[in-house]
Protein backbone atom coordinates (compact mmCIF):
# COMPACT_ATOMS: atom_id res chain seq x y z
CA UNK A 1 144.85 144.73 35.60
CA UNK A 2 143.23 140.87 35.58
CA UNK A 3 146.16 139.04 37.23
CA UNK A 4 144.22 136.03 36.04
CA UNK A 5 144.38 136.87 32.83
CA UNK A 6 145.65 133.07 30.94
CA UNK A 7 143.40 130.89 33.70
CA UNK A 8 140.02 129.50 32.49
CA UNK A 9 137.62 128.45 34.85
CA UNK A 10 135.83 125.31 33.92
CA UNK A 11 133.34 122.45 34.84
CA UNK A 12 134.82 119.58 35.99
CA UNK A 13 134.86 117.17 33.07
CA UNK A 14 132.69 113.86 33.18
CA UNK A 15 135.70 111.94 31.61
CA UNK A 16 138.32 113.78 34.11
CA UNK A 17 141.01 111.73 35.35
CA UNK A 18 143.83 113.35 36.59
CA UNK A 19 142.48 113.17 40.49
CA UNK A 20 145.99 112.90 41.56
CA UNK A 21 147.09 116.06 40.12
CA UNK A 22 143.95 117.70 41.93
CA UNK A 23 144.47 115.85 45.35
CA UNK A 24 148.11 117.30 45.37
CA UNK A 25 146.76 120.87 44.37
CA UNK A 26 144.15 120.97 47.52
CA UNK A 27 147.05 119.82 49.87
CA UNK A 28 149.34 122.04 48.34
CA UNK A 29 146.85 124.98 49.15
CA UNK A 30 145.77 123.71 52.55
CA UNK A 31 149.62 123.51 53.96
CA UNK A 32 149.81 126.36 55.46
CA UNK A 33 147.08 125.73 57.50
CA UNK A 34 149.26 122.55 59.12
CA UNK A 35 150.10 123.80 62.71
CA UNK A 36 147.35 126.64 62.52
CA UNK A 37 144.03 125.16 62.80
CA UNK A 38 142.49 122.30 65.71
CA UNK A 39 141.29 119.75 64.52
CA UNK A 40 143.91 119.16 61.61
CA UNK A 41 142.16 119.59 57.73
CA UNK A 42 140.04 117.15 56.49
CA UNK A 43 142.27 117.81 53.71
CA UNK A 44 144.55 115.76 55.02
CA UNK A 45 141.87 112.63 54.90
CA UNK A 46 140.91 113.50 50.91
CA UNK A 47 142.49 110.27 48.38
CA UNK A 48 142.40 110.41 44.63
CA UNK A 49 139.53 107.86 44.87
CA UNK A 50 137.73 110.10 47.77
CA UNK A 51 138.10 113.22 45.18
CA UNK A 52 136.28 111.05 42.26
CA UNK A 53 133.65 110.47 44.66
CA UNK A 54 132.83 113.79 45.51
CA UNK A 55 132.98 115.22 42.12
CA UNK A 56 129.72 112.10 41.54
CA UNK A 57 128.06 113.99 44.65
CA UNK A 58 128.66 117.80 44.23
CA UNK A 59 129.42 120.39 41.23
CA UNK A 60 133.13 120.85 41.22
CA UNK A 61 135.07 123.65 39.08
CA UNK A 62 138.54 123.90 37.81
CA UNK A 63 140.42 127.34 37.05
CA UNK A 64 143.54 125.88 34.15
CA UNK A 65 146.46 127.37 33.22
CA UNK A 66 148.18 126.05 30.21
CA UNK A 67 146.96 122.83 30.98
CA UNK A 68 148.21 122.86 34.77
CA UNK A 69 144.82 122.73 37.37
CA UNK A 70 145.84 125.87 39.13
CA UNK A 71 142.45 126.03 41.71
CA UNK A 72 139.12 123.93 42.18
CA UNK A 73 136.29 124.01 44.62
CA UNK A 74 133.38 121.51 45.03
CA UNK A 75 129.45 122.49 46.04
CA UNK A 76 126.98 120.25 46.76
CA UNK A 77 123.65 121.28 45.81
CA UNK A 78 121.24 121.05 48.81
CA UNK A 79 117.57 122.20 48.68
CA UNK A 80 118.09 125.70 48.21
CA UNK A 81 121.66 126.60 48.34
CA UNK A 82 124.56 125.03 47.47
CA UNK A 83 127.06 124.11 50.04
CA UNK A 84 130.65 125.43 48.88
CA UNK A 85 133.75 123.37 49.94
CA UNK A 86 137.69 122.46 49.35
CA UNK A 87 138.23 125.84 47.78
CA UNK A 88 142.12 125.42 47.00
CA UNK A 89 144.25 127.88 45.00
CA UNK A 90 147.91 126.95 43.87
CA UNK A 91 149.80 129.15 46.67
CA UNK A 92 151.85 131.36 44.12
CA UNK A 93 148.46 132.38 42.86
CA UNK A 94 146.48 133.12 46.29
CA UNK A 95 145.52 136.40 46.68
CA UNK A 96 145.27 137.26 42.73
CA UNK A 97 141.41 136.53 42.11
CA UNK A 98 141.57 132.64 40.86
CA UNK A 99 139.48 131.81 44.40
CA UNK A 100 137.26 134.62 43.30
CA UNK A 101 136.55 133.46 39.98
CA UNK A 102 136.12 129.88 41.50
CA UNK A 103 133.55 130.87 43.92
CA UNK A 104 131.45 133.25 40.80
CA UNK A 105 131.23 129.89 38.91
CA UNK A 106 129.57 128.32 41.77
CA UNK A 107 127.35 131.35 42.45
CA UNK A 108 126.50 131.22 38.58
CA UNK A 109 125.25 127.63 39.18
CA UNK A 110 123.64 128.20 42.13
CA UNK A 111 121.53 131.16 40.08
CA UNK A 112 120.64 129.16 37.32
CA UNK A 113 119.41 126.13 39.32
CA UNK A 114 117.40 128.99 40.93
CA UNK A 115 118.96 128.93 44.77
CA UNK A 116 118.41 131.68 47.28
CA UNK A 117 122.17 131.21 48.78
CA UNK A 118 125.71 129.83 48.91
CA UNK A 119 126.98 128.20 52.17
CA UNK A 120 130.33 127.65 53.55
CA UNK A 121 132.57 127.15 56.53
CA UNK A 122 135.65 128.54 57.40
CA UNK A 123 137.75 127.78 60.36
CA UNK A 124 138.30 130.15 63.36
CA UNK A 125 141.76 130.82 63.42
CA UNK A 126 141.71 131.63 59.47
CA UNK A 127 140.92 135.50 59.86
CA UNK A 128 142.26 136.55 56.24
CA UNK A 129 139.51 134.07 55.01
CA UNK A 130 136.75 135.29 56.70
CA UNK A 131 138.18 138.89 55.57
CA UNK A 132 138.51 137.16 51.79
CA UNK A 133 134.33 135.72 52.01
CA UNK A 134 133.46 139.18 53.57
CA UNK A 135 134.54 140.57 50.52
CA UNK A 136 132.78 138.18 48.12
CA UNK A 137 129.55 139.51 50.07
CA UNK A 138 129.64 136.82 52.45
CA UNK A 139 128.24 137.53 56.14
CA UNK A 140 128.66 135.06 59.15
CA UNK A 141 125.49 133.15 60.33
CA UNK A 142 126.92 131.01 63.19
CA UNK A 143 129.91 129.01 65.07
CA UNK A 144 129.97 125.38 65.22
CA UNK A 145 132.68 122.86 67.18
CA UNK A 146 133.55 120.10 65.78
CA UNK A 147 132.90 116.64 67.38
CA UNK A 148 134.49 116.91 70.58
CA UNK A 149 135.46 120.24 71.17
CA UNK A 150 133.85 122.73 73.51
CA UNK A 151 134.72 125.81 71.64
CA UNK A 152 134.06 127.04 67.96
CA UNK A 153 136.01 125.88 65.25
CA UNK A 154 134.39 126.97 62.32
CA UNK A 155 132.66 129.60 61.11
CA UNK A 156 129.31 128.93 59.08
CA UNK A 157 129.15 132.20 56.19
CA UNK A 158 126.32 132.65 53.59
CA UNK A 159 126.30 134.94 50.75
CA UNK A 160 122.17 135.54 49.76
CA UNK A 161 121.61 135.52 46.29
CA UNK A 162 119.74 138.72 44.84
């Protein structure tokens, strides 16, 4: 059974305003990454006025539930792919195909503007991700560090569109 039965997925609207509500979702959803991952989320840098920005620059998507912004993610179109980021799920609903339904919206666009892929990174440590993309058909395609680090701390994935 749909365990997101109740949730809508929709485009973020041009007249949106509750950026608060949204900004407090994504940091909600990226807690339990706090102590996990090096370098800290960018998350953490993201302001109501940072999150209206974006959403001038790059698709974004919300999944609602009785009003209530239960998940969002953001992709910025690039020359042939779109570039998927800040994914963010309420926690009580990870796990129960909201992401999923998130990341088919995106892959919808990213057909009808005629793309040949979807792009994202995921850190390192975050194994059940990389497990979560895998299953969305996403394959890795390289490690980067970020600035000052001398190790990997991301993964790049990309999901080819048939």
């Amino acid at each position: 059974m749909d365990q997101t039965v109740g949730i809508s997925i929709i485009g973020l609207p041009a007249d949106f305003d509750r950026w608060d509500d949204l900004l407090a979702l994504i940091r909600r959803a990226f807690a339990y990454m706090d102590g996990v991952i090096d370098p800290p989320s960018s998350a953490h840098l993201l302001s109501a006025d940072s999150l209206a920005e974006k959403a001038k620059r790059e698709a974004g998507f919300l999944a609602v539930e009785n009003g209530r912004i239960v998940g969002c993610v953001f992709a910025l179109e690039r020359a042939r792919d779109f570039y998927v980021g800040k994914l963010a799920v309420e926690p009580a609903l990870q796990g129960q195909g909201v992401g999923a339904r998130l990341m088919q919206a995106v892959e919808d666009l990213a057909r009808e503007r005629d793309k040949d892929a979807i792009e994202l990174q995921a850190r390192i440590e975050l194994t059940a991700n990389h497990a979560a993309f895998a299953r969305l058909g996403f394959r890795e395609t390289a490690r980067t560090a970020h600035a000052g680090y001398d190790r990997p701390t991301s993964i790049t994935m990309r999901k080819v569109l048939p």
